[in-house]
C-alpha atoms as a PDB file:
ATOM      1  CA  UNK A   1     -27.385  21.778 -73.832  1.00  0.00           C
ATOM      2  CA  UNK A   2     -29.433  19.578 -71.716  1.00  0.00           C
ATOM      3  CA  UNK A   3     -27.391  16.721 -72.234  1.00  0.00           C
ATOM      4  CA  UNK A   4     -24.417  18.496 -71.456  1.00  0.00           C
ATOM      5  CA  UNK A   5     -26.019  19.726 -68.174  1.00  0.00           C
ATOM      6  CA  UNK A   6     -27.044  16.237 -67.390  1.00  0.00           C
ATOM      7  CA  UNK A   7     -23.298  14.656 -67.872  1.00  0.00           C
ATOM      8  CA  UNK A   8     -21.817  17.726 -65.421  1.00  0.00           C
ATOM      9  CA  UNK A   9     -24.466  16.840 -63.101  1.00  0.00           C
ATOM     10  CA  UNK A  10     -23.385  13.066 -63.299  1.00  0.00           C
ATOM     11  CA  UNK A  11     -19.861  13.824 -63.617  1.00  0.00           C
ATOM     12  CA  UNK A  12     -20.175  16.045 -60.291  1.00  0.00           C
ATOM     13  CA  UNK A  13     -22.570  13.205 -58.146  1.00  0.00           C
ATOM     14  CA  UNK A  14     -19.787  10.945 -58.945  1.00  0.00           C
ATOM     15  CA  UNK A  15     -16.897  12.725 -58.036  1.00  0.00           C
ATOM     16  CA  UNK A  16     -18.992  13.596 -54.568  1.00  0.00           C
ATOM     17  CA  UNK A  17     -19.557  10.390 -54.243  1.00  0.00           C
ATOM     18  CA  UNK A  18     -16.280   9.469 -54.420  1.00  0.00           C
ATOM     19  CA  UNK A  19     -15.521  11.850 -51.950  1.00  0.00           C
ATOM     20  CA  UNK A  20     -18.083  10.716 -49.620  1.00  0.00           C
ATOM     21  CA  UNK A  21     -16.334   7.323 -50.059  1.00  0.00           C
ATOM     22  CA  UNK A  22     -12.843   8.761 -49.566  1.00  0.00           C
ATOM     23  CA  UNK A  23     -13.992  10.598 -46.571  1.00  0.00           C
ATOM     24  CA  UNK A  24     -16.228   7.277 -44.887  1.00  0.00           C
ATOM     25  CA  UNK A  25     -12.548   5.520 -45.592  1.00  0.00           C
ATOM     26  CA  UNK A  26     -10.989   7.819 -44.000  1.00  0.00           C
ATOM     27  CA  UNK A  27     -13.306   7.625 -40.736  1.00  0.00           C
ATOM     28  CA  UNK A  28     -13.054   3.791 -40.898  1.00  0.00           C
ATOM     29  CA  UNK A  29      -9.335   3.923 -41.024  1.00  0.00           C
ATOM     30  CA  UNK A  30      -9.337   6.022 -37.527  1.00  0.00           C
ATOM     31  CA  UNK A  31     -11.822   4.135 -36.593  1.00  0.00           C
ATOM     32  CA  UNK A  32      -9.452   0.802 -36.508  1.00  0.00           C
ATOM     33  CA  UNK A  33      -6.735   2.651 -35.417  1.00  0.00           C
ATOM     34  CA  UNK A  34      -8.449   4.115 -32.019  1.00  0.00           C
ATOM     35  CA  UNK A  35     -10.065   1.026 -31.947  1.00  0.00           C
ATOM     36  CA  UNK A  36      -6.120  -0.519 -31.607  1.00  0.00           C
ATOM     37  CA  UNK A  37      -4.958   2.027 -29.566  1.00  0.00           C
ATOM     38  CA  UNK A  38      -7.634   1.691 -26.616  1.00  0.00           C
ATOM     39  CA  UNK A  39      -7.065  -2.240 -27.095  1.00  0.00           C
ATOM     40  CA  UNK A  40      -3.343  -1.240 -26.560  1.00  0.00           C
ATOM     41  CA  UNK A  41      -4.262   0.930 -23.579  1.00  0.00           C
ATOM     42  CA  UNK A  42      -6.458  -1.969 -21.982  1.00  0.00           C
ATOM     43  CA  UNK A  43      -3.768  -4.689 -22.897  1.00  0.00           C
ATOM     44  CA  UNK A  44      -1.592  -2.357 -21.063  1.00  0.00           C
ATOM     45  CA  UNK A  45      -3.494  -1.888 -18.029  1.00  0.00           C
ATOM     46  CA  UNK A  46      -4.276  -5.371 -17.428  1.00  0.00           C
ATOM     47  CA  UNK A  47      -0.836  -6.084 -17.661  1.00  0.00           C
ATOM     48  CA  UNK A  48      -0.211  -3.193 -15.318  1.00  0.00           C
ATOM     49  CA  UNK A  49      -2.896  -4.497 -12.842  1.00  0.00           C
ATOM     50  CA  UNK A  50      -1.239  -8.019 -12.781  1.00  0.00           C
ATOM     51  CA  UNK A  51       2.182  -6.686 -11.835  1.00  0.00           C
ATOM     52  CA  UNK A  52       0.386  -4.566  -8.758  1.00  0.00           C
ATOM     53  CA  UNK A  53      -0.941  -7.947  -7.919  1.00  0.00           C
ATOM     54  CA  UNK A  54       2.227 -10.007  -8.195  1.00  0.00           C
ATOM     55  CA  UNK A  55       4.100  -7.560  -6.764  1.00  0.00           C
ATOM     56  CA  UNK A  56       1.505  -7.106  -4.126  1.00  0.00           C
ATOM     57  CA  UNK A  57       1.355 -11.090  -3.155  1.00  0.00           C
ATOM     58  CA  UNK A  58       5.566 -11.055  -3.456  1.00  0.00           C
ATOM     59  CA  UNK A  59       5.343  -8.202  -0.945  1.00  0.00           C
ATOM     60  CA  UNK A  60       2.632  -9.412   2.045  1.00  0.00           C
ATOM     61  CA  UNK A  61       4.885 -13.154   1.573  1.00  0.00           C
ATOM     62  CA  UNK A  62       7.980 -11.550   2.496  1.00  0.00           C
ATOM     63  CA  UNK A  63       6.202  -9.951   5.195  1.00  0.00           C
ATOM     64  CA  UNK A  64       4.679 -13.300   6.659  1.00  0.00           C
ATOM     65  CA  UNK A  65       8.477 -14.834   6.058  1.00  0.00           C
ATOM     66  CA  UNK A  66      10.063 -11.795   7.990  1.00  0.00           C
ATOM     67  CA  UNK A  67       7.264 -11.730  10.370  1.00  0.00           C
ATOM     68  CA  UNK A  68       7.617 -15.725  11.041  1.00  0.00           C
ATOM     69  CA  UNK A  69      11.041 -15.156  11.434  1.00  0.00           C
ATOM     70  CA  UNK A  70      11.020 -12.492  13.719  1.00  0.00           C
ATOM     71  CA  UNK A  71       8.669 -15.014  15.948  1.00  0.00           C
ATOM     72  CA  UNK A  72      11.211 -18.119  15.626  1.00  0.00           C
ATOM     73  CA  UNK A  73      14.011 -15.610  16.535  1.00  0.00           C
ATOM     74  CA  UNK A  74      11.938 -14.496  19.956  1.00  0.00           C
ATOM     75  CA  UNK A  75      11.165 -17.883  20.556  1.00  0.00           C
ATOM     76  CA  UNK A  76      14.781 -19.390  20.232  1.00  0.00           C
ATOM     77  CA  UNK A  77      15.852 -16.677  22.988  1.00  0.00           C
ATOM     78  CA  UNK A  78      13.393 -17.189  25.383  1.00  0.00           C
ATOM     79  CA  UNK A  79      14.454 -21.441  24.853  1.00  0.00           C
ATOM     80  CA  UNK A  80      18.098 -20.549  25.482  1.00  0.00           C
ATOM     81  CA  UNK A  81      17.043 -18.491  28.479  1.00  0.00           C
ATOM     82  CA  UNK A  82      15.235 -21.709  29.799  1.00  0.00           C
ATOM     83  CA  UNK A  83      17.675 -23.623  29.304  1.00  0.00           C
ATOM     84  CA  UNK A  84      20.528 -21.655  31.035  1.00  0.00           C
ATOM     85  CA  UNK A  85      18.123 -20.947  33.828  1.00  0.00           C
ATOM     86  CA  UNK A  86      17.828 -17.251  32.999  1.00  0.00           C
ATOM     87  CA  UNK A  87      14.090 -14.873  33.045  1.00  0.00           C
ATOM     88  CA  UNK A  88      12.416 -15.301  29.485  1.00  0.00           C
ATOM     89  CA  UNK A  89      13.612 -11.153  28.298  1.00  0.00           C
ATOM     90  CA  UNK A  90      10.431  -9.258  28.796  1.00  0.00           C
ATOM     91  CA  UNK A  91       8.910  -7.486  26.378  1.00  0.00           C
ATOM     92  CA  UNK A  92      11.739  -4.264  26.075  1.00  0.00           C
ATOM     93  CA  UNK A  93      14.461  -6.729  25.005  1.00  0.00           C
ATOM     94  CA  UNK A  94      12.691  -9.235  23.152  1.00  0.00           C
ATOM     95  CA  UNK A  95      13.519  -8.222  19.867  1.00  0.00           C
ATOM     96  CA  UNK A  96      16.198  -5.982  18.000  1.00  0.00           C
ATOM     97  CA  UNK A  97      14.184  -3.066  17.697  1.00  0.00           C
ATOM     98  CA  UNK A  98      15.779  -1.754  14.398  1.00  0.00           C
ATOM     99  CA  UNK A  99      15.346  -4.348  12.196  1.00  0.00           C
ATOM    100  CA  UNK A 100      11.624  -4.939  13.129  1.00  0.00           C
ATOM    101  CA  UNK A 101      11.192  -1.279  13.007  1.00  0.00           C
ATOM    102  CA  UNK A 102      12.886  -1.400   9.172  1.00  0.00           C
ATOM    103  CA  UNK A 103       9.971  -3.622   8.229  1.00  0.00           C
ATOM    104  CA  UNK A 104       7.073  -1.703   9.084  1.00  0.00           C
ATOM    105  CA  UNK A 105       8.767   1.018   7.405  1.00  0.00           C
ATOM    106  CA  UNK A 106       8.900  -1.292   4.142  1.00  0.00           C
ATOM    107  CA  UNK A 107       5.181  -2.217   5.032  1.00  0.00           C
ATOM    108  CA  UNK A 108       4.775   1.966   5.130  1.00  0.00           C
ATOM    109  CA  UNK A 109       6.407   1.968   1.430  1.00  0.00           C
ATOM    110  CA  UNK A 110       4.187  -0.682   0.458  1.00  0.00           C
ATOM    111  CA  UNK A 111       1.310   1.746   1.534  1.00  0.00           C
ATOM    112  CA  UNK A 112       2.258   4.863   0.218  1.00  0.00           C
ATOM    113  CA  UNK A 113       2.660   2.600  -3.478  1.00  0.00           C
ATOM    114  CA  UNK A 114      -0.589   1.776  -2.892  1.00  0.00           C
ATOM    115  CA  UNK A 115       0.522  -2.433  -3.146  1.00  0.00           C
ATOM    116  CA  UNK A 116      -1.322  -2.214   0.070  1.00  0.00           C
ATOM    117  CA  UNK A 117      -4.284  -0.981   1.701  1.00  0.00           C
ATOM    118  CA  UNK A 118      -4.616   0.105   5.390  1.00  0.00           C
ATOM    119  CA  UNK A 119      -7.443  -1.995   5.672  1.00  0.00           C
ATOM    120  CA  UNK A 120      -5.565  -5.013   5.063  1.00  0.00           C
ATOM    121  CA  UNK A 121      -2.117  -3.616   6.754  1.00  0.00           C
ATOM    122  CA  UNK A 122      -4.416  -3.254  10.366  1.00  0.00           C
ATOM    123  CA  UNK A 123      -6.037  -7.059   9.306  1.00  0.00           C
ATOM    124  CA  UNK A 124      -2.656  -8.592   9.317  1.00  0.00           C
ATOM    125  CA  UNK A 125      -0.361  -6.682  11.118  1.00  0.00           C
ATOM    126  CA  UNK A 126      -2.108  -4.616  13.916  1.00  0.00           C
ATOM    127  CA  UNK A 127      -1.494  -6.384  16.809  1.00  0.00           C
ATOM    128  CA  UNK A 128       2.115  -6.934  16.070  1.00  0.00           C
ATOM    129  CA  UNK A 129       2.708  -2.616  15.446  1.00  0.00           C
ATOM    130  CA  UNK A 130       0.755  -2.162  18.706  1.00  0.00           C
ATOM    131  CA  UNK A 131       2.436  -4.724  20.728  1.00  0.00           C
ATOM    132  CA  UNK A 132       5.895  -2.983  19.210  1.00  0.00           C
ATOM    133  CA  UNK A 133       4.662   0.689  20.040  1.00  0.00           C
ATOM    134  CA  UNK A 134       4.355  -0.466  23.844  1.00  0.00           C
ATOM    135  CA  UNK A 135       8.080  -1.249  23.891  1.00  0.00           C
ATOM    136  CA  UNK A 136      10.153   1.623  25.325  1.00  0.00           C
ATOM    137  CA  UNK A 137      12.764   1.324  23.118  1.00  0.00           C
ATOM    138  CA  UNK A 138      10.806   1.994  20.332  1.00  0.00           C
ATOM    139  CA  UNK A 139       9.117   4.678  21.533  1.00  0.00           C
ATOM    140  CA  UNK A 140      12.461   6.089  22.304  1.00  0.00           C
ATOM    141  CA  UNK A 141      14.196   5.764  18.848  1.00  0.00           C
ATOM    142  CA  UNK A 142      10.841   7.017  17.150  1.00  0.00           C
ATOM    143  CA  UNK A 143      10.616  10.210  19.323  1.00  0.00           C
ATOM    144  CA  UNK A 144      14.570  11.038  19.579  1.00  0.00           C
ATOM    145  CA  UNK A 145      15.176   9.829  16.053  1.00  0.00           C
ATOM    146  CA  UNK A 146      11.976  11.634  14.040  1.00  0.00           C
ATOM    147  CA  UNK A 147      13.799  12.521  10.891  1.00  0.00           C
ATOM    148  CA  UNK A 148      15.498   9.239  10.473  1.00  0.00           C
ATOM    149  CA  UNK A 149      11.759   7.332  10.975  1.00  0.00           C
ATOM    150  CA  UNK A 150       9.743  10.303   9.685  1.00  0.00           C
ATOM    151  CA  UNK A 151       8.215   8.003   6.629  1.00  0.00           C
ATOM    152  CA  UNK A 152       7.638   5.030   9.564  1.00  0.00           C
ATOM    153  CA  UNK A 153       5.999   7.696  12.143  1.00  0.00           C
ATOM    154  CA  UNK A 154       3.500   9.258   9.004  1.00  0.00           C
ATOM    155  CA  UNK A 155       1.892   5.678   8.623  1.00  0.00           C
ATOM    156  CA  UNK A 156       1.671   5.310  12.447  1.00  0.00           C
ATOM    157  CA  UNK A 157      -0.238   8.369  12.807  1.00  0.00           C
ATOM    158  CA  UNK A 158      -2.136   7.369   9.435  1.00  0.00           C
ATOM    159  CA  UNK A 159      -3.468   4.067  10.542  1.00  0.00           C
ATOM    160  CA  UNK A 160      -4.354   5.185  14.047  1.00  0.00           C
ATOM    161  CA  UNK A 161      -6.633   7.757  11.982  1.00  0.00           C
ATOM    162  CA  UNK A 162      -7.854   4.695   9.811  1.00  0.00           C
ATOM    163  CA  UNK A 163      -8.534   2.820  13.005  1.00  0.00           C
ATOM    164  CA  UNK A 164     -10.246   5.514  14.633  1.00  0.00           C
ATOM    165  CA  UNK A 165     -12.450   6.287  12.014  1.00  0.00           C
ATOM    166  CA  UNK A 166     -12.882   3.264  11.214  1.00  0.00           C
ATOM    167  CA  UNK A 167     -14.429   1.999  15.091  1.00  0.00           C
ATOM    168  CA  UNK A 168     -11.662  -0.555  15.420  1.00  0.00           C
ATOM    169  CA  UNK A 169      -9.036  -0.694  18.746  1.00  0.00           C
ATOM    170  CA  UNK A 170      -6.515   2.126  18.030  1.00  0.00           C
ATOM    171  CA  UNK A 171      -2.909   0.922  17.290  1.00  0.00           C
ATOM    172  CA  UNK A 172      -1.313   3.425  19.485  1.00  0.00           C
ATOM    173  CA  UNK A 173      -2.116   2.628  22.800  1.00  0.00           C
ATOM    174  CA  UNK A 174      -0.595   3.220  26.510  1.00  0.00           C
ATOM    175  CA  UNK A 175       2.784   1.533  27.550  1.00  0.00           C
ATOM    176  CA  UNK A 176       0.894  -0.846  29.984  1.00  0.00           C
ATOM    177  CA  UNK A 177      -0.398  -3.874  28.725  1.00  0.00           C
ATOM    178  CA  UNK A 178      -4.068  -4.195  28.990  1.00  0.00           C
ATOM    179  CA  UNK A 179      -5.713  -7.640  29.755  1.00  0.00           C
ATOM    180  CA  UNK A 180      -7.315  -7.392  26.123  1.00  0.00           C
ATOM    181  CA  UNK A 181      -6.482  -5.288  23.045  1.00  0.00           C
ATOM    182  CA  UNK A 182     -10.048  -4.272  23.016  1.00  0.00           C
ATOM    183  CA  UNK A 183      -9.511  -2.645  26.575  1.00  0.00           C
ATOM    184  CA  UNK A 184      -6.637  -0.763  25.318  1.00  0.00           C
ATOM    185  CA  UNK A 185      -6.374   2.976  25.511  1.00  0.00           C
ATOM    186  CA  UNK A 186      -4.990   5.203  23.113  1.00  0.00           C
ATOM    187  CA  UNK A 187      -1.882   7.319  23.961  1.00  0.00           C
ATOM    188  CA  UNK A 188      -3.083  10.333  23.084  1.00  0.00           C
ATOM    189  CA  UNK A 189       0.677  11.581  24.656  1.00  0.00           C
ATOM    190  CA  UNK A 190       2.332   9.857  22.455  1.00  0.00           C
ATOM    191  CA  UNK A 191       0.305  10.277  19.724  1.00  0.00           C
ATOM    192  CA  UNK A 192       0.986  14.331  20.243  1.00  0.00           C
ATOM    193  CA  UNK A 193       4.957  13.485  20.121  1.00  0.00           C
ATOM    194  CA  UNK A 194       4.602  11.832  16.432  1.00  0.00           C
ATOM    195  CA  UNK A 195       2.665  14.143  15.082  1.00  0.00           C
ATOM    196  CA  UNK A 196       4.895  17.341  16.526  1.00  0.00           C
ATOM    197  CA  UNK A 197       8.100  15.963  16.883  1.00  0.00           C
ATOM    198  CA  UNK A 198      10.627  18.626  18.232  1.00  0.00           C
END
């Protein structure tokens, strides 16, 4: 009877055991495969993150080409103007507002995908948004026009509160030129107008 006792007792360790085994397979099984699936994840990420870069340095060259070309195009017209004895154009009918106005929209885009930050959007293109805010005409499309520019006037009003609490010049600033950006003003007017348009 003992023996008998003693082979159940076997019998039953072993078939525990094997279940033990069955069950640590089991774990390292789903082990490997989570272990896959968060190498997936990262591999997936990192590919992600590489794209958001690419896509980021595609998106600030365009801007620098656009910008550049926006610069050649103001200084072929004031050349002509020279040449046929004419006033360089002052600063309201330098450029065709629209189209310059179309790219910091696209910078705006840019922004609200989050290819760029508004720390390096005030680095590189501050001085050009403020010297465009001065111009009447723009302030004239952006305030009769609001729904038509409402993405454009958002970022505006965004950045200014970047700039501001950030201590740097603000980017909307009165009509008259100051001697220095530093001694600009902000429009606090015209600031109202974006934020409530009518």
């Amino acid at each position: 009877m003992t023996r008998a006792s003693s082979t159940i007792d076997l019998l039953d360790l072993l078939g525990l055991a094997a279940d033990l085994a069955a069950v640590a397979l089991s774990l390292l099984s789903l082990g490997v495969a989570v272990g896959g699936v968060i190498l997936v994840l990262r591999q997936i990420r990192q590919a992600q993150e590489q794209l958001r870069l690419d896509q980021r340095a595609t998106f600030v060259g365009m801007l620098l080409q656009l910008d550049a070309a926006f610069a050649d195009l103001a200084h072929h017209r004031d050349w002509v103007n020279k040449q046929h004895k004419k006033p360089v154009q002052n600063q309201d009918t330098l450029w065709d507002i629209v189209p310059y106005l179309a790219v910091f929209e696209r910078v705006a885009m840019a922004v609200a995908e989050k290819l760029l930050s508004y720390e390096r959007v005030y680095q590189f293109y501050s001085s050009r948004l403020r010297r465009l805010l001065r111009t009447k005409k723009a302030r004239h499309l952006l305030i009769t026009q609001p729904h038509g520019w409402a993405l454009l006037i958002r970022f505006i009003v965004d950045l200014d509160k970047y700039a501001s609490e950030a201590k740097l010049n603000p980017i909307v600033v009165k009509h008259a030129p100051p001697v220095r950006e530093s001694a600009a003003d902000r429009d606090e007017e015209f600031l109202a107008q974006l934020r409530n348009p009518s």
